[in-house]
C-alpha atoms as a PDB file:
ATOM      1  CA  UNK A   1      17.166 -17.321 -17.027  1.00  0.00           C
ATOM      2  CA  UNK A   2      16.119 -13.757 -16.318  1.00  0.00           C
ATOM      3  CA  UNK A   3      18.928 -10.742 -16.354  1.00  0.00           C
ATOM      4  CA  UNK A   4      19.068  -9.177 -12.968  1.00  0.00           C
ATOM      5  CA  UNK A   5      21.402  -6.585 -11.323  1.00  0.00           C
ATOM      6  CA  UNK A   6      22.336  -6.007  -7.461  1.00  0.00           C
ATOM      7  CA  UNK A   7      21.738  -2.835  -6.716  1.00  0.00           C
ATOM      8  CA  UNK A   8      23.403  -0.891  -3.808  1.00  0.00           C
ATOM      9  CA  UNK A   9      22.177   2.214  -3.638  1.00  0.00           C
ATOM     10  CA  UNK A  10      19.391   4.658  -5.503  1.00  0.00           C
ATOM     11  CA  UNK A  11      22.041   6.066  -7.470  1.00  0.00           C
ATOM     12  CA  UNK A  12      22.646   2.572  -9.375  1.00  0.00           C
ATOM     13  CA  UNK A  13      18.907   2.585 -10.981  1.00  0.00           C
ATOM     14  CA  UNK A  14      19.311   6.816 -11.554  1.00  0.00           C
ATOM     15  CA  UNK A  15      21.813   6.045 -13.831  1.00  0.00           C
ATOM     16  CA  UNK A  16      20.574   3.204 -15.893  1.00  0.00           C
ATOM     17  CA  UNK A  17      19.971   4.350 -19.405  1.00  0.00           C
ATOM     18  CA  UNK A  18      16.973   2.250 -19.942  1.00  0.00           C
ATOM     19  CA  UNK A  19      15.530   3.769 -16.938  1.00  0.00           C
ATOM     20  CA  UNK A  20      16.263   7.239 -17.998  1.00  0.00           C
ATOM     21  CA  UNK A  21      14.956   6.591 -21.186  1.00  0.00           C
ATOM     22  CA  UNK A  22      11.848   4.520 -19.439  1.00  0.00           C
ATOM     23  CA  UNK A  23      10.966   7.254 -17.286  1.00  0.00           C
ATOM     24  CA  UNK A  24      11.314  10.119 -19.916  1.00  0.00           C
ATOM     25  CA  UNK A  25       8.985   8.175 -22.090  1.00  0.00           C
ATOM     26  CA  UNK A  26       6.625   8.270 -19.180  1.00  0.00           C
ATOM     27  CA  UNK A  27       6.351  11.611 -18.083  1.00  0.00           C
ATOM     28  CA  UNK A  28       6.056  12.696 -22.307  1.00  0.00           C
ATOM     29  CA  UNK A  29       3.214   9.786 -21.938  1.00  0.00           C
ATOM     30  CA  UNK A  30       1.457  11.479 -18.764  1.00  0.00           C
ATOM     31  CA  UNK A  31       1.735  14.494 -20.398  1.00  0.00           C
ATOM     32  CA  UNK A  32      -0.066  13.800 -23.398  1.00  0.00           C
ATOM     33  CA  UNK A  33      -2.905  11.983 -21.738  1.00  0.00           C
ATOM     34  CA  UNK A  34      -3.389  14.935 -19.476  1.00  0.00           C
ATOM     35  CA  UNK A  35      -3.444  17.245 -22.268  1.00  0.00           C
ATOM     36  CA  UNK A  36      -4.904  15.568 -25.350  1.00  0.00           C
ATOM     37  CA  UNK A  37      -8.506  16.729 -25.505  1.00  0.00           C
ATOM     38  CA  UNK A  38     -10.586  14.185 -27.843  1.00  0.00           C
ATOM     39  CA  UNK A  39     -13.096  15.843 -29.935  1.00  0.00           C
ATOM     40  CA  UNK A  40     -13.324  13.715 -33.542  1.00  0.00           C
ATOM     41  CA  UNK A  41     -12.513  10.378 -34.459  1.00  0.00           C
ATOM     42  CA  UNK A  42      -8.943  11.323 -35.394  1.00  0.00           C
ATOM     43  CA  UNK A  43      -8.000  12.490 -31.557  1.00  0.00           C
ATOM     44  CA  UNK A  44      -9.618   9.639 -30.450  1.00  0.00           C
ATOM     45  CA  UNK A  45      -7.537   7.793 -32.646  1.00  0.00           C
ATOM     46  CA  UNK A  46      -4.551   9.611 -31.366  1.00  0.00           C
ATOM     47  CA  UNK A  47      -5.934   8.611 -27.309  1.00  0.00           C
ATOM     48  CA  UNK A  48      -5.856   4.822 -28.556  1.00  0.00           C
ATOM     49  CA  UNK A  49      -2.176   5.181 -29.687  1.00  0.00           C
ATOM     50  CA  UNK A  50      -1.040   7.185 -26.535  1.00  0.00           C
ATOM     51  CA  UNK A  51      -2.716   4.485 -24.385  1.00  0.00           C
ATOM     52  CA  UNK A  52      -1.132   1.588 -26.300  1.00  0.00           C
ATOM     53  CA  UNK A  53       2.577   3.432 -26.057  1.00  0.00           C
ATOM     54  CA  UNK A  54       1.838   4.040 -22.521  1.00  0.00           C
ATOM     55  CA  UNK A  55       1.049   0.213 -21.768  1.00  0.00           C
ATOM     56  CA  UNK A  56       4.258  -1.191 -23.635  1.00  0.00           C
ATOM     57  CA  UNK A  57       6.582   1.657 -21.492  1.00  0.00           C
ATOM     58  CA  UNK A  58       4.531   0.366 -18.453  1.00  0.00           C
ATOM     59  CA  UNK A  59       4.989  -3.003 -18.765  1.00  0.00           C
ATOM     60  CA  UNK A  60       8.397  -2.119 -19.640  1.00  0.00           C
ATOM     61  CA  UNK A  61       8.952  -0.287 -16.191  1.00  0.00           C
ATOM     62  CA  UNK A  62       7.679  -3.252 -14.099  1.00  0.00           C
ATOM     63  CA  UNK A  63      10.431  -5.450 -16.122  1.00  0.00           C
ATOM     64  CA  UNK A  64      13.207  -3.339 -15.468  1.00  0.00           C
ATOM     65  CA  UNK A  65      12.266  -2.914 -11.874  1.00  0.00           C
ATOM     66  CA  UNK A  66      12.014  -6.617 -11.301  1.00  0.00           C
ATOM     67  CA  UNK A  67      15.553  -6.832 -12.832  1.00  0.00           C
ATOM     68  CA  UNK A  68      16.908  -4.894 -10.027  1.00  0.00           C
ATOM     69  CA  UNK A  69      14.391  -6.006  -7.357  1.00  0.00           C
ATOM     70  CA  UNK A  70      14.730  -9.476  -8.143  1.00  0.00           C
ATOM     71  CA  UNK A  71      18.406 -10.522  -6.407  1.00  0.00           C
ATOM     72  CA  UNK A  72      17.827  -8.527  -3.520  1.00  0.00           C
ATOM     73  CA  UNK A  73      13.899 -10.724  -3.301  1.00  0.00           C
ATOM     74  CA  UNK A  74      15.691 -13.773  -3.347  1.00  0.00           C
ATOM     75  CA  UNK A  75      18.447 -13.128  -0.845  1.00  0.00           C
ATOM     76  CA  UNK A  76      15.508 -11.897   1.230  1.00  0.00           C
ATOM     77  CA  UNK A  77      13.695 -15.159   0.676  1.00  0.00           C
ATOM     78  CA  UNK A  78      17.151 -17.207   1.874  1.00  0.00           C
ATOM     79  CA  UNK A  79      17.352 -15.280   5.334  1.00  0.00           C
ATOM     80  CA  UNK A  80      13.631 -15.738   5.961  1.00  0.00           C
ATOM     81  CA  UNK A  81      13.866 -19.640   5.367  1.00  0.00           C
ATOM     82  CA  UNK A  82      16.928 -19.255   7.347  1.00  0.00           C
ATOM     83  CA  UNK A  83      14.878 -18.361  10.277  1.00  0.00           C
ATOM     84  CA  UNK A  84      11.577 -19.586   9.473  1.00  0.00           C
ATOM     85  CA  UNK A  85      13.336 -23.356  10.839  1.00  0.00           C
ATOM     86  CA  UNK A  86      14.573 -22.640  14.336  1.00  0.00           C
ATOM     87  CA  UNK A  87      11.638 -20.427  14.769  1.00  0.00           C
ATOM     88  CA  UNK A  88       9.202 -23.486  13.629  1.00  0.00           C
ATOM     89  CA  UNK A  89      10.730 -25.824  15.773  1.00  0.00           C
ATOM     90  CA  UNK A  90      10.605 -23.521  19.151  1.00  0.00           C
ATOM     91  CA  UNK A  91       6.771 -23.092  17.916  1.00  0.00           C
ATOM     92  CA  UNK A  92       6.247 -26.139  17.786  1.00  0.00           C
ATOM     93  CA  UNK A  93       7.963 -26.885  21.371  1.00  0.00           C
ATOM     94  CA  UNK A  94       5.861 -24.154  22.677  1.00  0.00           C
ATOM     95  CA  UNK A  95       2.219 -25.506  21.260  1.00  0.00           C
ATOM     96  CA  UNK A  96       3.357 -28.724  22.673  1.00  0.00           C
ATOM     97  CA  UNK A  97       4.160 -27.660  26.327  1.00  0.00           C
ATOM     98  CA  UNK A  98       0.911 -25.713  26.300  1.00  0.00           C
ATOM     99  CA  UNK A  99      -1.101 -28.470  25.108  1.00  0.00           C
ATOM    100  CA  UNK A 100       0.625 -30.739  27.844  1.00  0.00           C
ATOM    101  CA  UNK A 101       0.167 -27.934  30.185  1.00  0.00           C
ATOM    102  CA  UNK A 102      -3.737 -27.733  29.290  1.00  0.00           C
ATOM    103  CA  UNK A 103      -4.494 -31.613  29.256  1.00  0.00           C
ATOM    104  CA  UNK A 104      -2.574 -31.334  32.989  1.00  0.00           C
ATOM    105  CA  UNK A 105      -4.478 -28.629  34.386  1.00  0.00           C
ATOM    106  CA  UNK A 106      -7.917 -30.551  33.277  1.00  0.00           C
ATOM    107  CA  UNK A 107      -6.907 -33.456  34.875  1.00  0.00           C
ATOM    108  CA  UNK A 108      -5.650 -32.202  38.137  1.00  0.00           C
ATOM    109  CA  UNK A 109      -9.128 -30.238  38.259  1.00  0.00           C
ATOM    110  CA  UNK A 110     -11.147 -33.410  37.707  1.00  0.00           C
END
């Protein structure tokens, strides 16, 4: 099973050292992509690198955010299933009047 933390504010994530570090390594990342100007093989080399290191850090950003995003998803997906039954059944009462309401009209107007 995944590791996942309940957040309750901002501040929680802000101060998460893998974050820090995550987000540090990003902005040197963005920083070197904006500035690295390939002209030979060996800067191009250098672009290849920068690109790999800046796919592992963001895949590594998405996991950490799904670690705290995560528990707060599921408890959303147990108060939507919470409602989605009561609000089913008085849709499905309400489809059903109208049909009966319908198929009386027609045959009051035949």
């Amino acid at each position: 099973m995944t590791e996942t933390a309940l957040v309750k504010s901002l501040a929680d994530i802000e101060r998460d050292k893998e974050v820090k570090t995550l987000a540090e390594r990003a902005i040197d990342i963005g920083g070197q992509g904006s500035t690295l100007a390939i002209t030979d093989d060996e800067s191009l080399a250098k672009a290849g690198e920068i690109r790999l290191e800046a796919q592992r850090i963001i895949k590594a950003l998405d996991a950490r955010r799904k670690f705290f995003v995560d528990p707060h998803n599921q408890f959303v997906k147990l108060i939507n299933n919470f409602f989605a039954k009561p609000a089913d059944a008085a849709t499905a009462g309400w489809r059903s009047l109208g049909d009966k309401m319908v198929k009386y009209s027609n045959e009051v107007d035949a």
